[in-house]
Protein backbone atom coordinates (compact mmCIF):
# COMPACT_ATOMS: atom_id res chain seq x y z
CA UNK A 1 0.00 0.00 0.00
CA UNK A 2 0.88 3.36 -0.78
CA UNK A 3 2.31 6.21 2.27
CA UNK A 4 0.68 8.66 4.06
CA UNK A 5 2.53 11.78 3.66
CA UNK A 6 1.64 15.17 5.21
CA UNK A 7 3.49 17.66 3.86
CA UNK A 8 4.30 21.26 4.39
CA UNK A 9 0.88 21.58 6.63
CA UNK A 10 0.24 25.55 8.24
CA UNK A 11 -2.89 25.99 10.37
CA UNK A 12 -3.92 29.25 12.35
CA UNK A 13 -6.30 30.25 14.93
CA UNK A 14 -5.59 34.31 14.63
CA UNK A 15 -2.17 34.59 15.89
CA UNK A 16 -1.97 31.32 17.51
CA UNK A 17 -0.11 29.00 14.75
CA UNK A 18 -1.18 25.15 15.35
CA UNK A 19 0.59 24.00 12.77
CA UNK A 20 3.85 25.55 11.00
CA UNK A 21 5.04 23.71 7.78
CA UNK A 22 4.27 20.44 9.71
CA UNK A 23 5.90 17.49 7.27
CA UNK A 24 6.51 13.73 7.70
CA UNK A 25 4.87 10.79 6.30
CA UNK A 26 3.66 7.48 7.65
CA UNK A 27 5.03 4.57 5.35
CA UNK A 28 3.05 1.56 4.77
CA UNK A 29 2.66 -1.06 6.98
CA UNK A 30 4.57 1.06 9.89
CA UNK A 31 2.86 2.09 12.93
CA UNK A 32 3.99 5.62 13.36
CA UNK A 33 3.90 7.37 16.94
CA UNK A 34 2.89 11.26 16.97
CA UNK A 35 3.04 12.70 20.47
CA UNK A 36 3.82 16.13 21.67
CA UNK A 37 2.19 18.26 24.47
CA UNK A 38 -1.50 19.32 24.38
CA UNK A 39 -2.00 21.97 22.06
CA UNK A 40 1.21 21.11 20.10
CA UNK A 41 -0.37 20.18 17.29
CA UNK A 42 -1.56 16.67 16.66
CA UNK A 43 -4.91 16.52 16.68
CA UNK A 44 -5.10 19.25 14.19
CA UNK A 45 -2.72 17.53 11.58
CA UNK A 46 -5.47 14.44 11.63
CA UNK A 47 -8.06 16.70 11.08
CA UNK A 48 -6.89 18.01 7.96
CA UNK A 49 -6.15 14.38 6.78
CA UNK A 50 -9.60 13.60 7.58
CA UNK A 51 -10.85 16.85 5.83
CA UNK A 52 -12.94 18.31 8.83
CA UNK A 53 -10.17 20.67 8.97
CA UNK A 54 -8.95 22.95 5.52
CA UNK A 55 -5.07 23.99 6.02
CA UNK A 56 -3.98 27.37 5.09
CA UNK A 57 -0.84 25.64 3.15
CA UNK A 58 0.16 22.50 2.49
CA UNK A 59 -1.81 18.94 2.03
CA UNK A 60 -2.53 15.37 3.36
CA UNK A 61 -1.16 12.44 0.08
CA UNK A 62 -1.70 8.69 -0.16
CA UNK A 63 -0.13 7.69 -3.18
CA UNK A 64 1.38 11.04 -3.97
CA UNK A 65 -1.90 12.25 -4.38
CA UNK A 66 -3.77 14.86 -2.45
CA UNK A 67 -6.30 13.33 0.22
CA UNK A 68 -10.31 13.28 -1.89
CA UNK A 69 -13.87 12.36 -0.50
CA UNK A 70 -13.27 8.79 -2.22
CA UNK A 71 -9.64 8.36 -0.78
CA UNK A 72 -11.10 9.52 2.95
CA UNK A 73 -13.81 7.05 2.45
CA UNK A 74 -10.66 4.40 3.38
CA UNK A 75 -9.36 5.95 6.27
CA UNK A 76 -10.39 4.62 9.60
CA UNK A 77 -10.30 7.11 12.08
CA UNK A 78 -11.10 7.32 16.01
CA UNK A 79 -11.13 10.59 17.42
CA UNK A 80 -10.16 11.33 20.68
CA UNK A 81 -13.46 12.15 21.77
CA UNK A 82 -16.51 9.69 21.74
CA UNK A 83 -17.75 9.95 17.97
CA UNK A 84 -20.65 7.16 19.05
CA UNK A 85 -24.42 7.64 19.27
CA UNK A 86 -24.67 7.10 23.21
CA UNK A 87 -28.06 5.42 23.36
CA UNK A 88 -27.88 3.22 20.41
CA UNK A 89 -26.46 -0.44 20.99
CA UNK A 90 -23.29 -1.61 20.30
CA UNK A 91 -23.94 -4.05 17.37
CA UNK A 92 -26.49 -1.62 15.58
CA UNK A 93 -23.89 0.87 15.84
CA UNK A 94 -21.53 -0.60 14.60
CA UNK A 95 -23.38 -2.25 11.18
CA UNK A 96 -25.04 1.37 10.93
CA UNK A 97 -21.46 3.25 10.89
CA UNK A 98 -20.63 -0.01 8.23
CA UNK A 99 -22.94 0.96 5.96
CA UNK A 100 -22.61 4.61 5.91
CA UNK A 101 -19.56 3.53 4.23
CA UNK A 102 -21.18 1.71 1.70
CA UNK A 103 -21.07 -2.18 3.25
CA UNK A 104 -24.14 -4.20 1.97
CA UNK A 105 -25.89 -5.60 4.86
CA UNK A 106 -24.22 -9.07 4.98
CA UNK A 107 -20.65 -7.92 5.23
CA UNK A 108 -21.59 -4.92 7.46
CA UNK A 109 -22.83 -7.84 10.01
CA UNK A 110 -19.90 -10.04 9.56
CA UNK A 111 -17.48 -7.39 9.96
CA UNK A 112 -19.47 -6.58 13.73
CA UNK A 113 -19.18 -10.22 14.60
CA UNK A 114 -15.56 -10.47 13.48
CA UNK A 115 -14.42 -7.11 15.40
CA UNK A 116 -16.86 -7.55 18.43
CA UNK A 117 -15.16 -10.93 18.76
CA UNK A 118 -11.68 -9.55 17.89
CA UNK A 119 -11.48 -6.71 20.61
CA UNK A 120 -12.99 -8.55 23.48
CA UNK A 121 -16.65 -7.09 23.86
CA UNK A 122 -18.86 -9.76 22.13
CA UNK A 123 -20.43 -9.94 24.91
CA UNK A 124 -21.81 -6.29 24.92
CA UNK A 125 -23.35 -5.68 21.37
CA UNK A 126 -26.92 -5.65 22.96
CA UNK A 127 -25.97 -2.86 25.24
CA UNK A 128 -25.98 0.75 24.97
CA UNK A 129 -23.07 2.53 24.45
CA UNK A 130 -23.67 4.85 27.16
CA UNK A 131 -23.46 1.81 29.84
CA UNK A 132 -20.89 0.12 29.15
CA UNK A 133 -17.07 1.31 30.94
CA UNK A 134 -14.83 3.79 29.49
CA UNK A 135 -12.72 1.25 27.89
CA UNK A 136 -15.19 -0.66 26.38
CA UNK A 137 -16.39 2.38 25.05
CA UNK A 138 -12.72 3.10 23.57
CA UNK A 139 -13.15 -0.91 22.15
CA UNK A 140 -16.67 -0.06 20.10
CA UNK A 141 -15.02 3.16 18.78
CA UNK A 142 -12.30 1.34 17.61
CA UNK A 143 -13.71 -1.37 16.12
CA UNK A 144 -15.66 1.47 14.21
CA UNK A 145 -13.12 2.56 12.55
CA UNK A 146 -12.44 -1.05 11.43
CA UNK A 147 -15.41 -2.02 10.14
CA UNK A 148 -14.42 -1.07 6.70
CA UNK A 149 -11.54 -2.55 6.24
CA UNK A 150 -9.51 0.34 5.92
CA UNK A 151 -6.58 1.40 4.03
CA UNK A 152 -5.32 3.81 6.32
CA UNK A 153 -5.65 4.36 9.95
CA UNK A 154 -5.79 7.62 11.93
CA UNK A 155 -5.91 7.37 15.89
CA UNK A 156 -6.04 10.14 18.23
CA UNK A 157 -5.33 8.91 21.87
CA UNK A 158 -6.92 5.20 20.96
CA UNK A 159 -5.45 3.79 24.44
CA UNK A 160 -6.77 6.20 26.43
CA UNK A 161 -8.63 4.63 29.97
CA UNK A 162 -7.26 1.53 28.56
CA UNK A 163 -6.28 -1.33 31.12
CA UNK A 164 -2.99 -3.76 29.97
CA UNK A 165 -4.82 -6.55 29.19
CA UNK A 166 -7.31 -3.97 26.49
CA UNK A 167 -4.16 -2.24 25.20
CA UNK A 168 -2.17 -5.76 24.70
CA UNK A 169 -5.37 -6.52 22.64
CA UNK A 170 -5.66 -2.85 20.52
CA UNK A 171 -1.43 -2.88 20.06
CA UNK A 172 -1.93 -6.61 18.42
CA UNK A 173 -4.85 -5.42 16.17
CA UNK A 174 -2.61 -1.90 15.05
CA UNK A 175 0.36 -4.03 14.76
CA UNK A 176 -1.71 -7.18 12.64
CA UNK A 177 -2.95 -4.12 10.50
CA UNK A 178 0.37 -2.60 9.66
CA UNK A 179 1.53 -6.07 8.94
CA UNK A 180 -1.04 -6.18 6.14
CA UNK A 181 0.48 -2.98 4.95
CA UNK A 182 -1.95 -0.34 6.02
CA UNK A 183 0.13 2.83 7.22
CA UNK A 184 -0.92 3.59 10.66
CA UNK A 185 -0.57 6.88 12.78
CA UNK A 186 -1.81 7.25 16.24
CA UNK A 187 -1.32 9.88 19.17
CA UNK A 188 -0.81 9.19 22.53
CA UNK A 189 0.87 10.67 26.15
CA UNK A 190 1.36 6.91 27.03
CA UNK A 191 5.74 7.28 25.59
CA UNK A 192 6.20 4.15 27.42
CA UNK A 193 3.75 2.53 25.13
CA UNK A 194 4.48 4.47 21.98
CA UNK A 195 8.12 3.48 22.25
CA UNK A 196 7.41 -0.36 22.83
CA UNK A 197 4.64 -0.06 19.67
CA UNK A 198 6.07 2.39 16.90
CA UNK A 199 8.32 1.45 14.16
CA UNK A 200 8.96 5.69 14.21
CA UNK A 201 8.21 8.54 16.09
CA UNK A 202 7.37 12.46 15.25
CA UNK A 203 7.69 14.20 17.94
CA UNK A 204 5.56 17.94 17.72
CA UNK A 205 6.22 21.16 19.29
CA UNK A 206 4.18 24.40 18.65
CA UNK A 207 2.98 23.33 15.25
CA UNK A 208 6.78 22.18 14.33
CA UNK A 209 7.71 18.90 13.46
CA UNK A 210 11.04 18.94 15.60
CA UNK A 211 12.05 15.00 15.65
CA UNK A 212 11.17 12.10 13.49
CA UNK A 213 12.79 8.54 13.28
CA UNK A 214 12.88 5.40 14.97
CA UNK A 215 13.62 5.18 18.92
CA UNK A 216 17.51 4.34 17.63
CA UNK A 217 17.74 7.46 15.63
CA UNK A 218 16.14 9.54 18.48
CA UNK A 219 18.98 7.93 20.48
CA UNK A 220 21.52 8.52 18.44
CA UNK A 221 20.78 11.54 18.20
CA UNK A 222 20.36 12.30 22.12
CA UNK A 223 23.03 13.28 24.48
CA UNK A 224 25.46 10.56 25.69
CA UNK A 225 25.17 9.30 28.74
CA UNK A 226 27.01 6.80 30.74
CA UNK A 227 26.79 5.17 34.47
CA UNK A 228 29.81 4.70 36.73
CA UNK A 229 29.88 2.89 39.96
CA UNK A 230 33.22 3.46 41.86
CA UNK A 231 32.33 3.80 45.32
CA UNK A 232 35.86 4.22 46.36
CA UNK A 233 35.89 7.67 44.74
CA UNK A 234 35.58 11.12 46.38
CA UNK A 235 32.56 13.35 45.64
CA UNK A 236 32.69 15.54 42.83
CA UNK A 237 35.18 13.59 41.13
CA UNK A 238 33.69 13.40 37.71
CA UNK A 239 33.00 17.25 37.66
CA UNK A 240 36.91 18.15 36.93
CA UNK A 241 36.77 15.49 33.56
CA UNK A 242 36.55 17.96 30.65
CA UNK A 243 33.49 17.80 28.63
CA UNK A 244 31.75 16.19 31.10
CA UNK A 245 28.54 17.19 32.47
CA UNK A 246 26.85 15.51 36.13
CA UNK A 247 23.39 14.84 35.28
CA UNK A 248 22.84 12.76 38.66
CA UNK A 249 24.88 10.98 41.62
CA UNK A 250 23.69 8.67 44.03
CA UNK A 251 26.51 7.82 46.57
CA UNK A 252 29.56 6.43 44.51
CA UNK A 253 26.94 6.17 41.58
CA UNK A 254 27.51 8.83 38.95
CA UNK A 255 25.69 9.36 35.75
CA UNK A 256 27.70 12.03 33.56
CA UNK A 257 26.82 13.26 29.97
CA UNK A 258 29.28 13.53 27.87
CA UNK A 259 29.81 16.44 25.13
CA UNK A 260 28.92 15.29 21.62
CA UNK A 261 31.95 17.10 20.47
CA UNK A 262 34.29 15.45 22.67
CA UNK A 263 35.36 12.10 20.85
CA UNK A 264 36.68 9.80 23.70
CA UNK A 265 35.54 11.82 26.71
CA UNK A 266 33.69 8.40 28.16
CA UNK A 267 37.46 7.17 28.84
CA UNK A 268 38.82 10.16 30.44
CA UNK A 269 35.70 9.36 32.64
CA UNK A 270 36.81 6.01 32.93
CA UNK A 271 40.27 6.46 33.59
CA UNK A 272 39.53 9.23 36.24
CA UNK A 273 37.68 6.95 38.00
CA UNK A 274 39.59 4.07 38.20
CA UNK A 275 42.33 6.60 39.73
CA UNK A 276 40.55 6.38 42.45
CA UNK A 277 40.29 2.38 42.68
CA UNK A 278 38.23 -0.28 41.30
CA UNK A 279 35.33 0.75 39.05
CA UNK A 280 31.76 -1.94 39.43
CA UNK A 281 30.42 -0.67 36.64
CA UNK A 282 30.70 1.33 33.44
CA UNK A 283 27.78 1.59 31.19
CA UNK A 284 26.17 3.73 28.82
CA UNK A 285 22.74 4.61 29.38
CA UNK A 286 20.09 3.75 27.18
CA UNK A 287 17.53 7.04 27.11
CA UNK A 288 13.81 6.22 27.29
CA UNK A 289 11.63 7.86 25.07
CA UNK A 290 9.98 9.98 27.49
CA UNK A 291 13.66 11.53 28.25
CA UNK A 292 14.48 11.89 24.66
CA UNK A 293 11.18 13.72 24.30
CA UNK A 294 12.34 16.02 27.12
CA UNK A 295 15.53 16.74 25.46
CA UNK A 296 13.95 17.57 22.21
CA UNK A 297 11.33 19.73 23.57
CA UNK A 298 14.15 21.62 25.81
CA UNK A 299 16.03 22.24 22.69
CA UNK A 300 12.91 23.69 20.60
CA UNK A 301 10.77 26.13 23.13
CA UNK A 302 7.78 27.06 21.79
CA UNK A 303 8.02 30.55 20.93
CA UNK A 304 6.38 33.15 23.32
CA UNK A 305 3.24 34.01 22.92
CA UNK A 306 2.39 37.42 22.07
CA UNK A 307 1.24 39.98 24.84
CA UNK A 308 -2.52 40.19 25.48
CA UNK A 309 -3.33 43.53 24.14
CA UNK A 310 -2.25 41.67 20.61
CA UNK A 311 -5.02 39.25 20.86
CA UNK A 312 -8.09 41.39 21.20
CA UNK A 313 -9.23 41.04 17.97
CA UNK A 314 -9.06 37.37 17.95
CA UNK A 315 -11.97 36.49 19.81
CA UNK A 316 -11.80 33.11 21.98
CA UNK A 317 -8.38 32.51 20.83
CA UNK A 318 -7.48 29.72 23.66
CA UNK A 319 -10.25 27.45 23.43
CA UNK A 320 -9.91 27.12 20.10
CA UNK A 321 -6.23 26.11 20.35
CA UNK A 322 -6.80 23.77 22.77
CA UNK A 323 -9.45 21.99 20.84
CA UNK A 324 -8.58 22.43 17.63
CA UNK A 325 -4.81 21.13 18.52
């Protein structure tokens, strides 16, 4: 199947800027992690793929070709808020939403049976959607944007009020889909989860794309760090090693970060410490991906916003940042 690319994308509220030249695509059969802050960004770029949003500049592709009404009839999407008729029951839901995309009857039915069965909550098509939990709820919206067998997915926040043993089930179905080649995007604040699911990550700040790549380009790109264990060493030892930087100490435990410009700096740490007698352990430190998003965000602030007496004329300015991004 073909890529999902979004490319050069510019949104404003006013003078609030939700998206600036946003670009990166989502390859086929890859499950690609967006995150950033709230109001960064994200939830506005699926939007415009989804068309319920227009961009001042740029576009949404599949196939190098900009996003239509027939191309956007194959995207599955779940919003991040409930999209789902509260008092109507789960299975007539679902075979409704079905044929709204143009199922015939039969195959709207089977595909309910297939993804009732699949996620877990077979058990709950006669019930309203308004009873059943939070996650269940999060299960039925998912499996609507299933129904159609999809060529693309777009999630925003799909493992939200999830518990482990519901988000070991929706990771299997977004990872069985990419396997069949259908480029997948979802957002999330879970980075423990994005890390352990995504084959890449874009990482959003203020409308700017400011990372994308998989977790070992993030970490090759992100500062070096390395552990050292020599108890027998006096405090503050590591802080005269040039290049160096302390990041944490914990009795003769030291964690240092080392300068990328310094080519062989992690020995001078080493030898320094074994100066001062034997060394337990010397490690480097592998960064999570919440850390790496840290570091990345540190390095790109958003810009500040401007002073109040700017804004007057754009009227409600905040809450439509907040839920338009």
């Amino acid at each position: 199947m073909p890529d999902l690319e979004f490319a050069d994308l510019s949104k404003s509220y006013g003078a609030i800027h939700a998206l600036d030249h946003a670009t990166f695509a989502v390859r086929s059969g890859e499950i690609f992690g967006f995150v950033g802050s709230n109001g960064a960004g994200k939830t506005t770029a699926m939007r415009i793929a989804l068309g319920v949003l227009a961009a001042d500049a740029g576009e949404v592709r599949w196939d190098g070709r900009p996003l239509d009404l027939a191309t956007r009839r194959r995207v599955g999407y779940m919003p991040e808020e409930r999209g789902l008729y509260p008092r109507m029951r789960v299975a007539a839901q679902l075979v409704y939403l079905a044929r709204l995309h143009g199922m015939p009857p039969e195959s709207a039915k089977d595909a309910m049976l297939h993804w009732t069965d699949r996620l877990g909550i077979a058990a709950r098509r006669g019930d309203e959607v308004q009873k059943l939990s939070l996650g269940n709820q999060q299960r039925v919206q998912l499996a609507a944007a299933l129904m159609h067998e999809p060529a693309i997915l777009v999630l925003d926040e799909p493992f939200s009020g999830l518990d482990p043993v519901a988000v070991d089930v929706m990771s299997g179905v977004l990872r069985e889909r990419a396997t069949a080649g259908v480029p997948v995007v979802f957002s999330s604040h879970q980075l423990d989860l994005v890390e352990r699911l995504s084959d890449r990550v874009g990482i959003i700040q203020a409308g700017r794309m400011v990372a994308v790549g998989s977790i070992s380009d993030l970490r090759a790109a992100a500062p070096r760090r390395w552990v050292v264990d020599a108890p027998g060493a006096p405090p503050g030892w590591a802080h005269a090693v040039p290049g160096v930087t302390v990041v944490r100490t914990d009795g003769g435990r030291v964690t240092v970060e080392v300068a990328g410009g310094a080519p062989g700096a992690e020995q001078d740490v080493l030898r320094a410490a074994l100066a001062h007698g034997p060394v337990r352990e010397f490690a480097p430190v592998r960064p999570s991906l919440a850390e790496m998003y840290r570091h990345v965000v540190a390095d790109n602030p958003a810009p500040t916003p401007a002073p109040p007496s700017d804004r007057r004329h754009v009227g409600g300015w905040r809450s439509g940042r907040e839920t338009a991004a």
